[in-house]
N, C-alpha and C. Protein backbone atom coordinates (compact mmCIF):
# COMPACT_ATOMS: atom_id res chain seq x y z
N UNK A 1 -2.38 23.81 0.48
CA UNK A 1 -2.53 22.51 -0.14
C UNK A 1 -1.20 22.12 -0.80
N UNK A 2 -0.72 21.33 -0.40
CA UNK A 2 0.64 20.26 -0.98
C UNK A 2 0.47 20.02 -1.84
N UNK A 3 1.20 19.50 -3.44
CA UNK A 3 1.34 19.08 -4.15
C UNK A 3 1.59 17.48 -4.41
N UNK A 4 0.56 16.69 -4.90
CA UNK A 4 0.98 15.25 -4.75
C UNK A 4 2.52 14.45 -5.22
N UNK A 5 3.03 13.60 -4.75
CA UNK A 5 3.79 13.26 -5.47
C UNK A 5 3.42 12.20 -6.51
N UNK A 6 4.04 12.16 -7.67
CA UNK A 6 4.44 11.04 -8.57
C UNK A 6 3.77 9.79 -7.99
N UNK A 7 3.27 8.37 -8.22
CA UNK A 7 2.75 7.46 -7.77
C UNK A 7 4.27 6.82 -7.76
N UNK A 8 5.23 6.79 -8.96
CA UNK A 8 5.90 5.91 -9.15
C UNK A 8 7.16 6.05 -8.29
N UNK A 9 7.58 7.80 -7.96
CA UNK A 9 8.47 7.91 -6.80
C UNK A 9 7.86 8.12 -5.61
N UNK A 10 6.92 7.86 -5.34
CA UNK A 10 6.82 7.24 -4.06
C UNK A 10 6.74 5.90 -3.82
N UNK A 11 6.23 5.51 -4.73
CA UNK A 11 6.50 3.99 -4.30
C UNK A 11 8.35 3.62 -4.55
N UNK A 12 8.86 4.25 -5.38
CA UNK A 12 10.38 4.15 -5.03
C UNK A 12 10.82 4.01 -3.63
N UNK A 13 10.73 5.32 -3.24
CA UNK A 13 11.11 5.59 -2.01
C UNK A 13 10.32 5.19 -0.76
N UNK A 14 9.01 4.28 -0.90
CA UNK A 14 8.83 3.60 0.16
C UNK A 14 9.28 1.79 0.00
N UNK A 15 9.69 1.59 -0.80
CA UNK A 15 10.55 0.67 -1.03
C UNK A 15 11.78 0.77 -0.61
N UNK A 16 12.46 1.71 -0.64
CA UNK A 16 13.51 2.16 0.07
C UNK A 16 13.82 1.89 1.41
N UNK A 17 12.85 2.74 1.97
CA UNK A 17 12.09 2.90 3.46
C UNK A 17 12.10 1.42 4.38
N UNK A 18 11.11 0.62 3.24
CA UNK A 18 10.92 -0.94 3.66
C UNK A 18 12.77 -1.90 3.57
N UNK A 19 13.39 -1.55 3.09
CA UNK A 19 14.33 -1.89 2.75
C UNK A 19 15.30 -1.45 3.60
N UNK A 20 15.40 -0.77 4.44
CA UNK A 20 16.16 -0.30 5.39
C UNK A 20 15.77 -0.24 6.76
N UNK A 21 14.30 -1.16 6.86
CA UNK A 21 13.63 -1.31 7.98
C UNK A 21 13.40 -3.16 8.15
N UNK A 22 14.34 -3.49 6.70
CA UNK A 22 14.15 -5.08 7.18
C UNK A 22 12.93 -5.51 6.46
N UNK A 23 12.13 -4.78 5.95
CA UNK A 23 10.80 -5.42 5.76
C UNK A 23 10.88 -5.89 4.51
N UNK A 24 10.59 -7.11 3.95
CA UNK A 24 10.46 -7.69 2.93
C UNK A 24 9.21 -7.19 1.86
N UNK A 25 9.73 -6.16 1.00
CA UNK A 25 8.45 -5.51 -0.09
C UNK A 25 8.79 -6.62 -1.66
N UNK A 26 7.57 -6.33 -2.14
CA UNK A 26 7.31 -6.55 -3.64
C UNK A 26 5.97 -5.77 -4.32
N UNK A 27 6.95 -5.37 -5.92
CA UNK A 27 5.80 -5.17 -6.15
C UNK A 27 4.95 -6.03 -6.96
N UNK A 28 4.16 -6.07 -6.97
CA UNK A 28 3.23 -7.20 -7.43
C UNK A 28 2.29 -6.59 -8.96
N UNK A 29 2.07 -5.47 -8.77
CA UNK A 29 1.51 -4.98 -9.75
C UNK A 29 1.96 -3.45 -9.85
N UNK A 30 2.44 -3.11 -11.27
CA UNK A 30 2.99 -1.86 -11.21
C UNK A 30 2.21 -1.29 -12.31
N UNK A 31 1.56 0.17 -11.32
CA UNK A 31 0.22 1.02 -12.03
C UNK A 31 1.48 2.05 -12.64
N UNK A 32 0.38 3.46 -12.95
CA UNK A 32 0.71 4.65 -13.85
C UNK A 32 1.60 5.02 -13.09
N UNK A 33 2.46 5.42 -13.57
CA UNK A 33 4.18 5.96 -12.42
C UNK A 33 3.01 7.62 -12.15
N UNK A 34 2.68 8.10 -12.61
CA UNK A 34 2.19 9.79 -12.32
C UNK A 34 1.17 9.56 -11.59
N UNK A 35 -0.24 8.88 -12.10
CA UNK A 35 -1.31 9.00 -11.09
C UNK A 35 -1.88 7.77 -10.73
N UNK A 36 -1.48 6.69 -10.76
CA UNK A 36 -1.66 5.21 -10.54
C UNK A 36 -2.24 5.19 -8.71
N UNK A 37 -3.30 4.31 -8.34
CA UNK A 37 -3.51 3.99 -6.97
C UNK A 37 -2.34 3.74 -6.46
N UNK A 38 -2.05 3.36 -5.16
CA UNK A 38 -1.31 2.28 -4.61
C UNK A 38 -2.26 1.94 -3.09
N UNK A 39 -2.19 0.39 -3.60
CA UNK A 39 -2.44 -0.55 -2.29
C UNK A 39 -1.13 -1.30 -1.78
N UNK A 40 -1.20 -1.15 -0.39
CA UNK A 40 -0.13 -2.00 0.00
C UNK A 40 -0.71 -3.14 1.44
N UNK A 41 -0.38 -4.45 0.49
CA UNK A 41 -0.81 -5.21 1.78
C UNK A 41 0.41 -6.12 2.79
N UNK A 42 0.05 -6.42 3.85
CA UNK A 42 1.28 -7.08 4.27
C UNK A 42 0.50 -8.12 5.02
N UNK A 43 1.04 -9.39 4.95
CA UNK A 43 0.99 -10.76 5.03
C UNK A 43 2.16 -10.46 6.83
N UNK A 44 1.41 -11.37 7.16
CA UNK A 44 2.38 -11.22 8.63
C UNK A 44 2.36 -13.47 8.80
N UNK A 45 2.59 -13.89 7.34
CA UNK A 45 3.50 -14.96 7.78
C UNK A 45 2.41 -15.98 8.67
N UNK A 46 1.38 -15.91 8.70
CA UNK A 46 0.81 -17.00 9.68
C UNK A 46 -1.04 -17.00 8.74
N UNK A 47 -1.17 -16.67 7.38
CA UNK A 47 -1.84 -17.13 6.93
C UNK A 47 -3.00 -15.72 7.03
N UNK A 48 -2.47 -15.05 7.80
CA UNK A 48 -3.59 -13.60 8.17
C UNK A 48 -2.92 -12.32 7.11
N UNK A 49 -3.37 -11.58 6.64
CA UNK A 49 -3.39 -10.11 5.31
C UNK A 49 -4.22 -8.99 6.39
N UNK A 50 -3.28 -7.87 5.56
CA UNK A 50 -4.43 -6.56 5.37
C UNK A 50 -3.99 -6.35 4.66
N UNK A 51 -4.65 -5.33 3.92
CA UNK A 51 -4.18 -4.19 3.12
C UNK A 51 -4.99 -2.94 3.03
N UNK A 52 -4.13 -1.95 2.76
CA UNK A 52 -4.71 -0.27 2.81
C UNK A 52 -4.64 0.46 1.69
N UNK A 53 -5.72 1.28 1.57
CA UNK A 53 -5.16 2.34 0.59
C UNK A 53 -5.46 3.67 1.20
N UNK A 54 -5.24 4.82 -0.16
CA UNK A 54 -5.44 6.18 0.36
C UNK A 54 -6.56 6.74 -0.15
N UNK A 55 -7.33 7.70 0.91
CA UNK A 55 -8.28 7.98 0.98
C UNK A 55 -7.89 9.24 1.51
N UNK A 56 -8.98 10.33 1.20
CA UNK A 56 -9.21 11.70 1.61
C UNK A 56 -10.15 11.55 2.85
N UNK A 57 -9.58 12.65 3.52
CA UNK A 57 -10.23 12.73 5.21
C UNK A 57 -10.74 13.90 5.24
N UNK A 58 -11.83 14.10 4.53
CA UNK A 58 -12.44 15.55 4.76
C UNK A 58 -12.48 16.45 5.85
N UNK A 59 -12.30 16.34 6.96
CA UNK A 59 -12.26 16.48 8.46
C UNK A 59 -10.86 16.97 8.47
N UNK A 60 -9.83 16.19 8.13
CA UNK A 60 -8.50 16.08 8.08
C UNK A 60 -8.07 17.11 6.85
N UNK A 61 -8.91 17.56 5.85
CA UNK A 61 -8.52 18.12 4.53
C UNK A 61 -6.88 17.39 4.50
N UNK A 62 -6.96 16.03 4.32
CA UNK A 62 -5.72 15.15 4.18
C UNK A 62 -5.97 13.48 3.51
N UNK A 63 -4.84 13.60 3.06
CA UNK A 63 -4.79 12.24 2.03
C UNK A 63 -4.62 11.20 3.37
N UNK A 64 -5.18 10.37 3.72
CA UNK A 64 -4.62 9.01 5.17
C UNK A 64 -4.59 7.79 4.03
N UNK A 65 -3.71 6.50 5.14
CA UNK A 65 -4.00 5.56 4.56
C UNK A 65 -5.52 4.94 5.48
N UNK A 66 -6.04 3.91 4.91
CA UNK A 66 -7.44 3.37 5.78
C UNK A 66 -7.09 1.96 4.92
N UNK A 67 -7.79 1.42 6.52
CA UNK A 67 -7.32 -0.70 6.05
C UNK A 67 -8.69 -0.93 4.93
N UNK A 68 -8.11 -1.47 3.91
CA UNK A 68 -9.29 -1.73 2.58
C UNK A 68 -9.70 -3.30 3.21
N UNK A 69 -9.04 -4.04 3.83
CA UNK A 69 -9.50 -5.43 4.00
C UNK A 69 -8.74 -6.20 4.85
N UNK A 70 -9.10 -6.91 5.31
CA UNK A 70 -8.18 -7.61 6.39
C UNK A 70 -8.47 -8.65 6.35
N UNK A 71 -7.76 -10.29 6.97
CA UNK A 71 -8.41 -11.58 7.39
C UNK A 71 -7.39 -12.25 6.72
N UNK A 72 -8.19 -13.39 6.35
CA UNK A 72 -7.68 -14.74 5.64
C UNK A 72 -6.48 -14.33 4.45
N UNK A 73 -5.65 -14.74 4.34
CA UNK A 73 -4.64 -13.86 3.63
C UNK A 73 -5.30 -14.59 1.81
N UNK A 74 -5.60 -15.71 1.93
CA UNK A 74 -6.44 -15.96 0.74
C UNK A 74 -7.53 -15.35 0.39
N UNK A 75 -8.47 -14.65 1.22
CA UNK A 75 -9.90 -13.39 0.75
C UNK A 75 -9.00 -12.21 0.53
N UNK A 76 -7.81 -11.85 1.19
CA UNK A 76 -7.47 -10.31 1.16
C UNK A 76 -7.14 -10.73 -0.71
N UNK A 77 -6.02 -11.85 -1.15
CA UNK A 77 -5.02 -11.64 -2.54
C UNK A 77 -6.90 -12.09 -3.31
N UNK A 78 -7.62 -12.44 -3.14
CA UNK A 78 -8.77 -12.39 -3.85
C UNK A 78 -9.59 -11.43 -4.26
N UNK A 79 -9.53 -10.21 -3.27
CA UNK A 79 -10.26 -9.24 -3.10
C UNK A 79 -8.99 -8.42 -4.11
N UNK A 80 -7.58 -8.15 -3.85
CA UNK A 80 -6.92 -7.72 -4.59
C UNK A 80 -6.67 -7.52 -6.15
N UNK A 81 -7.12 -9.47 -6.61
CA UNK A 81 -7.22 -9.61 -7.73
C UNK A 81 -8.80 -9.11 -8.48
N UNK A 82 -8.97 -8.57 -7.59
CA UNK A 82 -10.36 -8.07 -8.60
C UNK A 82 -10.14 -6.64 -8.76
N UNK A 83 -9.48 -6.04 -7.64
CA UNK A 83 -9.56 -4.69 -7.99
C UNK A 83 -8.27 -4.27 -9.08
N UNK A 84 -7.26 -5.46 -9.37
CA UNK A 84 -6.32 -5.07 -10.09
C UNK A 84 -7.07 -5.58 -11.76
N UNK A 85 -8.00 -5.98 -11.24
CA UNK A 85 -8.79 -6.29 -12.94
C UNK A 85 -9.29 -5.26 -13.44
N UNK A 86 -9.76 -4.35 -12.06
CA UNK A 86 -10.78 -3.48 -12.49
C UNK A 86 -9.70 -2.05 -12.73
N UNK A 87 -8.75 -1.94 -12.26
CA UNK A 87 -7.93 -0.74 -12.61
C UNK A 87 -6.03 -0.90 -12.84
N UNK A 88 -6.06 -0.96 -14.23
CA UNK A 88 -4.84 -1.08 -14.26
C UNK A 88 -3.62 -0.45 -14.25
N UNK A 89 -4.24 0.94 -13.83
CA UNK A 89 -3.52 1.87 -13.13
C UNK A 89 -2.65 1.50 -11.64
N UNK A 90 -3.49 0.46 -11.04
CA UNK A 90 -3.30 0.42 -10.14
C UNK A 90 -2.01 -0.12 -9.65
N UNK A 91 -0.89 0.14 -8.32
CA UNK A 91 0.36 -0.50 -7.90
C UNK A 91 -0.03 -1.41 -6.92
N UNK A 92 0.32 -2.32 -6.77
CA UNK A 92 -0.01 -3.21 -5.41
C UNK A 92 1.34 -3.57 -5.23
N UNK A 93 1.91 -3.14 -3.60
CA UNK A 93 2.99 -3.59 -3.45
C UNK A 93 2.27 -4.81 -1.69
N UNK A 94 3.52 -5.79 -2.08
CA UNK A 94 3.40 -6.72 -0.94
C UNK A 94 4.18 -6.83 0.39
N UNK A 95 3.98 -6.77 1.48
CA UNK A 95 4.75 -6.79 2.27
C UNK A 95 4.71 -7.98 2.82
N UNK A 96 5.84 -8.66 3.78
CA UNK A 96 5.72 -9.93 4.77
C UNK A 96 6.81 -9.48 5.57
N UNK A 97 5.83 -9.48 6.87
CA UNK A 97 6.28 -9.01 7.66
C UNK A 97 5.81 -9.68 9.18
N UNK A 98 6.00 -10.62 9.86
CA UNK A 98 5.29 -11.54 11.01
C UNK A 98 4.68 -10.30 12.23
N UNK A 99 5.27 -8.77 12.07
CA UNK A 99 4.69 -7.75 13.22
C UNK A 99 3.16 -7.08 12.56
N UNK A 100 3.76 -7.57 10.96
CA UNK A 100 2.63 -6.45 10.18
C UNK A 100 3.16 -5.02 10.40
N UNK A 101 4.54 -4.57 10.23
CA UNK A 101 4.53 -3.46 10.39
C UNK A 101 4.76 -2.90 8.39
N UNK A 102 3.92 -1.75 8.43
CA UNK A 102 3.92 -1.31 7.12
C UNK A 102 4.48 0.11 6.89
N UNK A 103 5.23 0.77 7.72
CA UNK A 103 5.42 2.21 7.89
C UNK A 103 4.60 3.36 7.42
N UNK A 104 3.43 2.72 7.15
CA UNK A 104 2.84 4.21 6.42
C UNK A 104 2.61 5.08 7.31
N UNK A 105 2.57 4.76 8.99
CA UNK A 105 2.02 5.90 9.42
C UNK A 105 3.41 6.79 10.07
N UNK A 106 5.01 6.53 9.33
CA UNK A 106 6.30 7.46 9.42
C UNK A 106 5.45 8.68 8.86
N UNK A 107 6.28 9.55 8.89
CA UNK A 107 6.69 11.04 8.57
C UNK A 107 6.52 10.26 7.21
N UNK A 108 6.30 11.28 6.22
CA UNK A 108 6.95 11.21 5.12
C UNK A 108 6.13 10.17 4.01
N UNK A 109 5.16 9.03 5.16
CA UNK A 109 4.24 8.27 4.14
C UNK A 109 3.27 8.22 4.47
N UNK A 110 2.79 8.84 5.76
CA UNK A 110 1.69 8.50 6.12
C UNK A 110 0.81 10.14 5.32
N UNK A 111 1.09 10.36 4.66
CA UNK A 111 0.03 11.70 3.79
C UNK A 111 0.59 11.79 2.52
């Protein structure tokens, strides 16, 4: 069993990541740097959202990301704003990106 990282350096360094892949990040809400969630959604520019978070894969004995919501990019930042009411731990970073590409499933972010 791996040791988790930090909430707050990883989201560093997938900011990084996004940043050297062209992809336009923000963060939008910044949780507990040590054990804070992170959701990350990305807007692909034509009015359509997802966003994902991390979840345990019992099967997998592994941390994955899994899509929390998808659609109307106005239901996804709606659905967002409730869960950032409900935990203010939580990071929400934003992506826009017209492929929707989010790198989580690289080396290195996708666990």
């Amino acid at each position: 069993m791996s040791a988790r990282l930090a909430s707050g350096l990883w989201v560093s360094a997938y900011l990084t990541r996004l940043r050297l892949a062209e992809i336009a990040a923000y963060v939008t809400q910044k949780g507990d740097a040590t054990a804070g969630a992170v959701v990350v959604k990305v807007a692909t520019l034509d009015g359509q959202a997802r966003a994902f978070q991390r979840s345990f894969d019992m099967a997998a004995n592994a941390r994955i990301w899994v899509p929390l919501t998808e659609g109307a990019e106005v239901d996804v930042d709606a659905l967002l704003a409730r869960q950032k009411s409900r935990d203010r731990d939580l990071w929400v970073i934003e992506l826009e990106d017209r492929q929707g590409r989010t790198l989580l499933d690289e080396d290195g972010l996708s666990t």
